[in-house]
Each structure stands twice: as C-alpha cells, then as structure tokens.
N, C-alpha and C. Protein backbone atom coordinates (compact mmCIF):
# COMPACT_ATOMS: atom_id res chain seq x y z
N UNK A 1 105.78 106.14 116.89
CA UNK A 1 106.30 104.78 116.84
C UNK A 1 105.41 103.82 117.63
N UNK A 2 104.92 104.35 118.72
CA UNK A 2 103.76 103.47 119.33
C UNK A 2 102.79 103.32 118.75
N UNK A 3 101.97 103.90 118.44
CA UNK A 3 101.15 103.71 117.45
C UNK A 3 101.31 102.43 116.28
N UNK A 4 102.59 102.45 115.48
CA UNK A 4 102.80 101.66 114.49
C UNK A 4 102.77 100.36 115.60
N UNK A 5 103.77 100.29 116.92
CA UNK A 5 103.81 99.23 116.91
C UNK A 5 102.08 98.79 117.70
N UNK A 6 101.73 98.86 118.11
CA UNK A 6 100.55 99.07 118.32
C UNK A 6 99.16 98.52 117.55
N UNK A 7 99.48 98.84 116.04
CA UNK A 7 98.99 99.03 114.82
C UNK A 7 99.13 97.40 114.65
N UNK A 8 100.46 96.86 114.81
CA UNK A 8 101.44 95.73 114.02
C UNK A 8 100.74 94.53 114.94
N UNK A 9 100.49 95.00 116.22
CA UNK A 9 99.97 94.20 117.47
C UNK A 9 98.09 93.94 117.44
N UNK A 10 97.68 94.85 117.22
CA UNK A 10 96.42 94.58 116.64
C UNK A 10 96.39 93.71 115.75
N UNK A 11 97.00 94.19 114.30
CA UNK A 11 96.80 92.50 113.19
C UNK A 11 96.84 91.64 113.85
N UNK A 12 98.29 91.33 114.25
CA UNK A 12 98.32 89.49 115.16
C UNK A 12 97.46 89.55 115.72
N UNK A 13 96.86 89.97 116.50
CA UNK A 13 96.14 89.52 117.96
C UNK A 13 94.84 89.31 117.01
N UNK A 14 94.61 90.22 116.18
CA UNK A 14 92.85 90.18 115.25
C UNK A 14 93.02 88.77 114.49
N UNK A 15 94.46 88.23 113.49
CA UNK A 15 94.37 87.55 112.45
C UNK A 15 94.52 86.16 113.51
N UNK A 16 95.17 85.99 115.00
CA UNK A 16 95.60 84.61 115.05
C UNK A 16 94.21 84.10 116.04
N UNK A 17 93.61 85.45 116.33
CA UNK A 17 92.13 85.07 117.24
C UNK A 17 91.73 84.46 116.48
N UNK A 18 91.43 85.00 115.12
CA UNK A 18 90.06 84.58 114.05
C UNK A 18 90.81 83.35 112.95
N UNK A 19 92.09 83.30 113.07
CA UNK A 19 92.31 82.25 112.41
C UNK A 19 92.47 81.21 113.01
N UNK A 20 92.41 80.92 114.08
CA UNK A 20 92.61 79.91 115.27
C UNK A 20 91.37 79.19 115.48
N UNK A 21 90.50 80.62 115.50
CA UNK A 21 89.00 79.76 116.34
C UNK A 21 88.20 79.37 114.64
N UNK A 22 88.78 79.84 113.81
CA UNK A 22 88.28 79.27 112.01
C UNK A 22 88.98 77.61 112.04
N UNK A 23 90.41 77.92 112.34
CA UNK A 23 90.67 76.55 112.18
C UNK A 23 90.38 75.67 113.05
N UNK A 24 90.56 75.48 114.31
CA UNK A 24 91.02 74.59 115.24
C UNK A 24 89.27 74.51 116.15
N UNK A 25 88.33 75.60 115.98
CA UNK A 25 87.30 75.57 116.76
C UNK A 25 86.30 75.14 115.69
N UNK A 26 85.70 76.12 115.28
CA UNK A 26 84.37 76.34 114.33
C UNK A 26 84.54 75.52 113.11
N UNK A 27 85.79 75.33 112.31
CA UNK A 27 85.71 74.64 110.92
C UNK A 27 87.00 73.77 110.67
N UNK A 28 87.20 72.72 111.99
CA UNK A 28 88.30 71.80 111.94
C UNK A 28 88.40 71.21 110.57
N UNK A 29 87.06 70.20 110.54
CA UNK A 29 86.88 69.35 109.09
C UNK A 29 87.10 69.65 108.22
N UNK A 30 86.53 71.41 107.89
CA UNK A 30 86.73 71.99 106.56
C UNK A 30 87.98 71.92 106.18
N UNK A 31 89.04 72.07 107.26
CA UNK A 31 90.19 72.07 107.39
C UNK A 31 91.12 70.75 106.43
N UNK A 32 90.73 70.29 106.99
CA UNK A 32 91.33 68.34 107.67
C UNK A 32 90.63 68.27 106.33
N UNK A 33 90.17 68.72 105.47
CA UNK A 33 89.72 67.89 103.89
C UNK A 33 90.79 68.39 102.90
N UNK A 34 91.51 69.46 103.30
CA UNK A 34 92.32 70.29 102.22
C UNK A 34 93.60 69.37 102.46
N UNK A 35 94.02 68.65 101.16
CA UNK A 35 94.78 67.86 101.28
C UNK A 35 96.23 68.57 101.30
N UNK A 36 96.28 69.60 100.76
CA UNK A 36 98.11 70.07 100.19
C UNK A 36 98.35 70.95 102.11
N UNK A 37 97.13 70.44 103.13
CA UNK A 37 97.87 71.55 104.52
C UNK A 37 99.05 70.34 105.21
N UNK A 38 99.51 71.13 106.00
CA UNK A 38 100.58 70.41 107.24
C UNK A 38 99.48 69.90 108.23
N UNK A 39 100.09 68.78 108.32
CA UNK A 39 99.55 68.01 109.68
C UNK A 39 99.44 69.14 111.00
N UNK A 40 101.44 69.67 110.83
CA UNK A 40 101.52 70.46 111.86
C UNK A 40 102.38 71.75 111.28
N UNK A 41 101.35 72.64 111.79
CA UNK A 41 101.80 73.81 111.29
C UNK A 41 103.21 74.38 111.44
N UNK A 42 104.01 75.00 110.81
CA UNK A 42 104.94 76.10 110.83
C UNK A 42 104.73 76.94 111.55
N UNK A 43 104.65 77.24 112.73
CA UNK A 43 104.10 78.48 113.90
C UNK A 43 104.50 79.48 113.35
N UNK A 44 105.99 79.66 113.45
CA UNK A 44 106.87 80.67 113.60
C UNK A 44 106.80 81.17 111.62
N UNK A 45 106.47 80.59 110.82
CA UNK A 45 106.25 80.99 109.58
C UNK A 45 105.13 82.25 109.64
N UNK A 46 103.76 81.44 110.02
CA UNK A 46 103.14 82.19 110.37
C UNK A 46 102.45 83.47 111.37
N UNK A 47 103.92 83.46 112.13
CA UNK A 47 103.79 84.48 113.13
C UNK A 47 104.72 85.49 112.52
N UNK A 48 105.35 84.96 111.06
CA UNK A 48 106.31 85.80 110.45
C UNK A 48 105.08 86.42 109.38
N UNK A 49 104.15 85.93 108.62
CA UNK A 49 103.80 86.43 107.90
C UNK A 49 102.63 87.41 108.60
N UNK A 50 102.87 87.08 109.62
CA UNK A 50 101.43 87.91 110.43
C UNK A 50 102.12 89.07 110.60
N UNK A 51 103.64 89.58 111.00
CA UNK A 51 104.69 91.10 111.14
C UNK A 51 104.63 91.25 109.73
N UNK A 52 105.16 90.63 108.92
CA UNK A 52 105.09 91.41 107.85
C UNK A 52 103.88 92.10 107.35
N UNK A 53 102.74 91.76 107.51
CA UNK A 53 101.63 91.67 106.94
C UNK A 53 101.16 93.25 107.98
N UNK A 54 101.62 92.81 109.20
CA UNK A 54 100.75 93.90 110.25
C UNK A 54 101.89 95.35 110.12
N UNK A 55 103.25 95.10 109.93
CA UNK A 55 103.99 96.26 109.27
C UNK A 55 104.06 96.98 108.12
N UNK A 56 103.26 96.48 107.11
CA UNK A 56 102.99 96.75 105.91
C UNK A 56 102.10 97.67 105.76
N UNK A 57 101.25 97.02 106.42
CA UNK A 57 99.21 97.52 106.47
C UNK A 57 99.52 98.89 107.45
N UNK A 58 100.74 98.80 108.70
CA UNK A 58 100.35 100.03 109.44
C UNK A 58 101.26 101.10 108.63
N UNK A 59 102.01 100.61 108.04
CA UNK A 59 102.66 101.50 107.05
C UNK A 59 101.90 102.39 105.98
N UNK A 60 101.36 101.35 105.56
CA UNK A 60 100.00 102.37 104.70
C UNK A 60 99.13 103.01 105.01
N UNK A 61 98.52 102.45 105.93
CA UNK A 61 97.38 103.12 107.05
C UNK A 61 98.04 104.46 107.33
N UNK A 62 99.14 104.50 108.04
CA UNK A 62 99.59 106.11 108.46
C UNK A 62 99.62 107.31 107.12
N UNK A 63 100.04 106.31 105.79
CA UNK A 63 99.82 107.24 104.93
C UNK A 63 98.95 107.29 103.81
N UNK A 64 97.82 106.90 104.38
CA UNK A 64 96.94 106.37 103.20
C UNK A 64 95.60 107.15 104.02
N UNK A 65 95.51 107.42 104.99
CA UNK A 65 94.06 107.83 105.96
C UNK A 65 94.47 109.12 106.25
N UNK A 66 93.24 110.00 106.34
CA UNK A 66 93.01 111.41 106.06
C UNK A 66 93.37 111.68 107.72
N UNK A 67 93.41 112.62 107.72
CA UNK A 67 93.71 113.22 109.08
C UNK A 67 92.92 112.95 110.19
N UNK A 68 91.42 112.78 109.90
CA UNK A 68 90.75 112.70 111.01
C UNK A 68 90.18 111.13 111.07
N UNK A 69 91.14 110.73 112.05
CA UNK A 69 91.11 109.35 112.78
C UNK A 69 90.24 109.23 113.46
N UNK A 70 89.53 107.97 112.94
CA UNK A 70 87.80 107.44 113.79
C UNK A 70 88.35 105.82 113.59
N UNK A 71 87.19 105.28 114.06
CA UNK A 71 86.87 104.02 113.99
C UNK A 71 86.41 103.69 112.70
N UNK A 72 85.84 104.22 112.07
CA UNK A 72 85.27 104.26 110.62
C UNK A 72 86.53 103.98 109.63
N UNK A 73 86.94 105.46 109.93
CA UNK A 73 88.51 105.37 109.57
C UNK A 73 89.22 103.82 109.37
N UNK A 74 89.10 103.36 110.12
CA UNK A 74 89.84 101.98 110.61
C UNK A 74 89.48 100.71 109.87
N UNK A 75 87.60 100.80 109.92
CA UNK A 75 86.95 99.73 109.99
C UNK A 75 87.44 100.12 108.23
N UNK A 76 87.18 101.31 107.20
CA UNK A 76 87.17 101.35 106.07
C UNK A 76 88.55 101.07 105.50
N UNK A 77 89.83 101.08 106.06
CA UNK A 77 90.75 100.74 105.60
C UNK A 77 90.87 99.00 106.15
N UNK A 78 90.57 98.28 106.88
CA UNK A 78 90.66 97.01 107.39
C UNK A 78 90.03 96.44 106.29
N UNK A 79 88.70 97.06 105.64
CA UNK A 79 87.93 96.28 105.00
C UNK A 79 88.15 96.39 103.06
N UNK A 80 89.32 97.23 103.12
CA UNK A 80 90.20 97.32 101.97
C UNK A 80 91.13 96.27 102.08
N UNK A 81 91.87 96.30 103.04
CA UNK A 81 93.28 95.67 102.80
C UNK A 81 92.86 94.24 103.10
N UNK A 82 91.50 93.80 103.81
CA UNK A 82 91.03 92.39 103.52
C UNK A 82 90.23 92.44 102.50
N UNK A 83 90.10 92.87 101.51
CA UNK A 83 89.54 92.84 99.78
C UNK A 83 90.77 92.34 99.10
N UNK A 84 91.75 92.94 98.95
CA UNK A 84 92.83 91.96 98.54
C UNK A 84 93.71 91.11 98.91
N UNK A 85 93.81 91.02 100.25
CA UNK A 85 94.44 90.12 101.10
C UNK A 85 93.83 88.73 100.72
N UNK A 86 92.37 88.36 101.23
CA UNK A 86 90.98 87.87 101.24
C UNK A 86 90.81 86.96 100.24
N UNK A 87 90.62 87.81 99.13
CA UNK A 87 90.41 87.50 97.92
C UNK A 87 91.52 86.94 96.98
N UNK A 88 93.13 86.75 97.93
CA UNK A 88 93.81 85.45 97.03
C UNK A 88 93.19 83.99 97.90
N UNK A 89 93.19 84.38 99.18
CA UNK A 89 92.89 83.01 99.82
C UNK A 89 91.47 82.53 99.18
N UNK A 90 90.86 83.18 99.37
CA UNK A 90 89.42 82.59 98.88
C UNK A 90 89.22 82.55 97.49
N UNK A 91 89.72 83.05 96.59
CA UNK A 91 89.74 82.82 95.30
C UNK A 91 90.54 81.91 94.49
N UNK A 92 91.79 82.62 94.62
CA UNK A 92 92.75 81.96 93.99
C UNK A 92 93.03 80.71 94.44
N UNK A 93 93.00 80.60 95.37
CA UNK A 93 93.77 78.81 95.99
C UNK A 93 92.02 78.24 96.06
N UNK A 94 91.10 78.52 95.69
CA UNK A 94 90.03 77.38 95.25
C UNK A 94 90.53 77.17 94.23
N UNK A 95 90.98 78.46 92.71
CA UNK A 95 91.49 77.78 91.39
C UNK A 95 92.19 77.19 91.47
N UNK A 96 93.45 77.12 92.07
CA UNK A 96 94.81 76.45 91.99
C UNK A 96 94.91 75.19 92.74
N UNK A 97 93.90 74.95 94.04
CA UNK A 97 94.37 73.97 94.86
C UNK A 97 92.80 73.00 94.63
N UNK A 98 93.12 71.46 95.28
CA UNK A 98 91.86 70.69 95.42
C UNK A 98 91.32 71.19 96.66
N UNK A 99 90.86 72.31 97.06
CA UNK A 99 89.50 72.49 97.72
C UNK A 99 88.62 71.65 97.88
N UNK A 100 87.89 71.28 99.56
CA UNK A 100 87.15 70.56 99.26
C UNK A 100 85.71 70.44 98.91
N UNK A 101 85.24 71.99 98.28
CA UNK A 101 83.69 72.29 98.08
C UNK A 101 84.13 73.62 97.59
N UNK A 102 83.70 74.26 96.28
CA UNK A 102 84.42 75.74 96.30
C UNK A 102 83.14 76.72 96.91
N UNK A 103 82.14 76.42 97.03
CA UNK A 103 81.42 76.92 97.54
C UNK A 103 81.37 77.07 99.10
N UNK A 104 81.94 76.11 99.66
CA UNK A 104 81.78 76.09 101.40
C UNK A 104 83.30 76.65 101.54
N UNK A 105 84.07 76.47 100.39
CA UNK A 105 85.72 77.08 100.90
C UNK A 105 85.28 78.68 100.64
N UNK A 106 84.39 79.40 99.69
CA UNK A 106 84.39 80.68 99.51
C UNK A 106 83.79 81.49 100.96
N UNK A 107 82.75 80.75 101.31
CA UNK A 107 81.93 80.84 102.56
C UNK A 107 82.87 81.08 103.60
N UNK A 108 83.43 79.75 103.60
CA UNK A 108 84.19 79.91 104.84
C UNK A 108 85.30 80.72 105.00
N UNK A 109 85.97 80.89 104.32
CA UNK A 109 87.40 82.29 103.78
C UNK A 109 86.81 83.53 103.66
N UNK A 110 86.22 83.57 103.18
CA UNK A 110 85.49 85.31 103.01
C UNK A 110 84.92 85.77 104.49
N UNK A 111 83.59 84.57 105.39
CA UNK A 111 83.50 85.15 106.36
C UNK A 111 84.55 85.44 107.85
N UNK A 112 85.59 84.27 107.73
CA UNK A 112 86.59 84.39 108.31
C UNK A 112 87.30 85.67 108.40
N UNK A 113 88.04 86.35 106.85
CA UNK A 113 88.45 87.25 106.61
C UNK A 113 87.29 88.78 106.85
N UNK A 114 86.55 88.36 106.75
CA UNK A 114 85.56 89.66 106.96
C UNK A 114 85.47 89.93 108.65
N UNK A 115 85.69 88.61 109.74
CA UNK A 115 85.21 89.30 110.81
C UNK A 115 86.69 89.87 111.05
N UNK A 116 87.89 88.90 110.53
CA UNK A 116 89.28 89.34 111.03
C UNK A 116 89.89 90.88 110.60
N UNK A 117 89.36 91.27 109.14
CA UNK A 117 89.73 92.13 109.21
C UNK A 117 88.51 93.35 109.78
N UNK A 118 87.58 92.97 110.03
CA UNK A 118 86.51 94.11 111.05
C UNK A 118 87.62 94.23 111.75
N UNK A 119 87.53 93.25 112.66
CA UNK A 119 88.62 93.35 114.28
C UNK A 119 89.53 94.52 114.09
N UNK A 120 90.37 93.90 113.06
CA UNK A 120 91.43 94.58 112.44
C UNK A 120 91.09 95.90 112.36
N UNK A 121 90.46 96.66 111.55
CA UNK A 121 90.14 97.36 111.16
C UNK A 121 89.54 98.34 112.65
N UNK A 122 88.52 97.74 113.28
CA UNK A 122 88.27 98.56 114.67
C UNK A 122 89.13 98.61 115.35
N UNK A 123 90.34 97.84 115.71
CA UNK A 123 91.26 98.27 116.64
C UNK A 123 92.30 99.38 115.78
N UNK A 124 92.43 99.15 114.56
CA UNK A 124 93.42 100.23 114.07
C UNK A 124 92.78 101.71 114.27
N UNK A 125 91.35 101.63 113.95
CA UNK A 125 90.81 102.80 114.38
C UNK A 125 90.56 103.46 115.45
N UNK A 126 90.50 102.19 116.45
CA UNK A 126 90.46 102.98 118.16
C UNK A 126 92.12 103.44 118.74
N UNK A 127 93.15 102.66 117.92
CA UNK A 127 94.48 103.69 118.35
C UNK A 127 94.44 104.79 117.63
N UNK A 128 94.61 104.40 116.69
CA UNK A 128 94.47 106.14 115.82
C UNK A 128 93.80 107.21 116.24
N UNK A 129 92.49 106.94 116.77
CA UNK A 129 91.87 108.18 117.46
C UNK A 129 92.44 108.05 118.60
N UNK A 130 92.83 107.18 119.30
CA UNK A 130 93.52 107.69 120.84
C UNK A 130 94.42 108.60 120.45
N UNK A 131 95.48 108.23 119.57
CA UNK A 131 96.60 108.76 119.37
C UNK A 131 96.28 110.35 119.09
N UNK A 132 95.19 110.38 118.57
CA UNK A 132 94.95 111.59 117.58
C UNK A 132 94.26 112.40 118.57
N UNK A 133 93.61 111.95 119.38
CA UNK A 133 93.06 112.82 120.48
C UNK A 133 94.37 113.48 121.65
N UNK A 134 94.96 111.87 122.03
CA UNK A 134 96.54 112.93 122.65
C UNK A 134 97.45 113.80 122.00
N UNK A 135 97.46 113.67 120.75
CA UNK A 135 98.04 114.81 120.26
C UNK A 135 97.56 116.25 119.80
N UNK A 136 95.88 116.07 119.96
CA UNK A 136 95.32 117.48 119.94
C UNK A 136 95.53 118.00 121.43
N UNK A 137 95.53 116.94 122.71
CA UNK A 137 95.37 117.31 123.61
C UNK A 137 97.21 117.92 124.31
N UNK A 138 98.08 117.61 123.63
CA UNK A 138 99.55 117.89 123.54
C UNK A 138 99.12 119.20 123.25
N UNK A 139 98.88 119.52 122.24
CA UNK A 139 99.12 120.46 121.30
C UNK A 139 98.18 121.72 121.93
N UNK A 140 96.85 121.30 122.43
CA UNK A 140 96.03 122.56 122.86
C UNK A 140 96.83 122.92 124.26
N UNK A 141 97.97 122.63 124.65
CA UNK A 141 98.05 122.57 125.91
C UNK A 141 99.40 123.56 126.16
N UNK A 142 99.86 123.36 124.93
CA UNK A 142 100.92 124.68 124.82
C UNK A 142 100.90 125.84 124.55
C-alpha cells in the first residue's frame, strides 16, 4: 500500500513541478494566447485530476511491469502512459481548440509532457526497486 501511495505522490509532485514551471515560468505567453483557458485556475479540479490520474497509472504499473523493478522499468512505463496521456493534449486540442501556433503548441506540450513523464517515470522506478529490494531483503532473512 505504500508503495501505491507513494506511486500516486510521485505523479503530483512530477506533473504540478513541470506543469507549473511550463505554465507560470518558461511559457507564460504561450499560455495567455489560448483563448478558451481560465484567467484563474480551478486548483482543486486539477489536484483532482492529478489522484485520479496518479491512482490509475499506479494501478497499472503494479500490474502491468515484470517482476524485476529498475528505473528503466519506470522510465519505460512513464514514457507509455505519457504517449497517450500526451498525445490528447498536444494533438487533439490543437484540432479542436484555437491554438495559438500548432507548431509551437506541439513543441511546447510534447516537451513538457516528455520531461514530466521522465520524472514520473524515474521516481516510479526508484520506489519500485526500493520496495523490491526490501522485500528480497524481508524474505532472504527468514
């Protein structure tokens, strides 16, 4: 159960680092051109879609990754579940919404999502091998 929650705590901390310093630091303007955003955000919306999102992913992760837990491990499932995560923001809402450049919105969404879910992805992999190392180390010990 630590682990999961653990798992759930990594997303947030990976998605609101890298979506914070995307919006509010590095690419305000890009921002501030997309006409359909909130002046002021919904916090608590998005601190909702960030649990769902980080309970989901550790849900699969536990049963979707082979037994032997690495960082690799981690980084290769992070960099799955931001392939389709990723790829509605950066795709689909250039088709659907007035974007203000689809080329600087693909840029900017894809590399966003690529370092967030690295993060993502390396921290899911450095619990998992913790976890996986204390439980060989449980286990050799009996």
């Amino acid at each position: 159960m630590t682990k999961h929650i653990l798992a759930v705590l990594a997303y947030i901390v990976a998605t609101f680092a890298t979506q914070a310093v995307s919006h509010f630091a590095l690419f305000p303007e890009h921002y501030a051109a997309v006409t359909y955003m909130r002046h002021e955000p919904v916090f608590q919306l998005g601190i909702l879609a960030m649990l769902v999102q980080g309970i989901a992913l550790s849900f699969l992760y536990s049963r979707t990754v082979s037994a032997g837990r690495s960082l690799f491990d981690g980084l290769r499932f992070g960099w799955l579940a931001g392939t389709v995560l990723v790829s509605y923001i950066a795709f689909a809402e250039a088709a659907k919404y007035n974007v203000p450049g689809i080329s600087s919105w693909l840029a900017t969404e894809i590399g966003a999502g690529f370092v967030q879910f690295t993060i993502y992805g390396a921290l899911l992999g450095l619990i998992y091998a913790r976890f996986g190392r204390l439980a060989n180390a449980t286990a050799a010990s009996r």
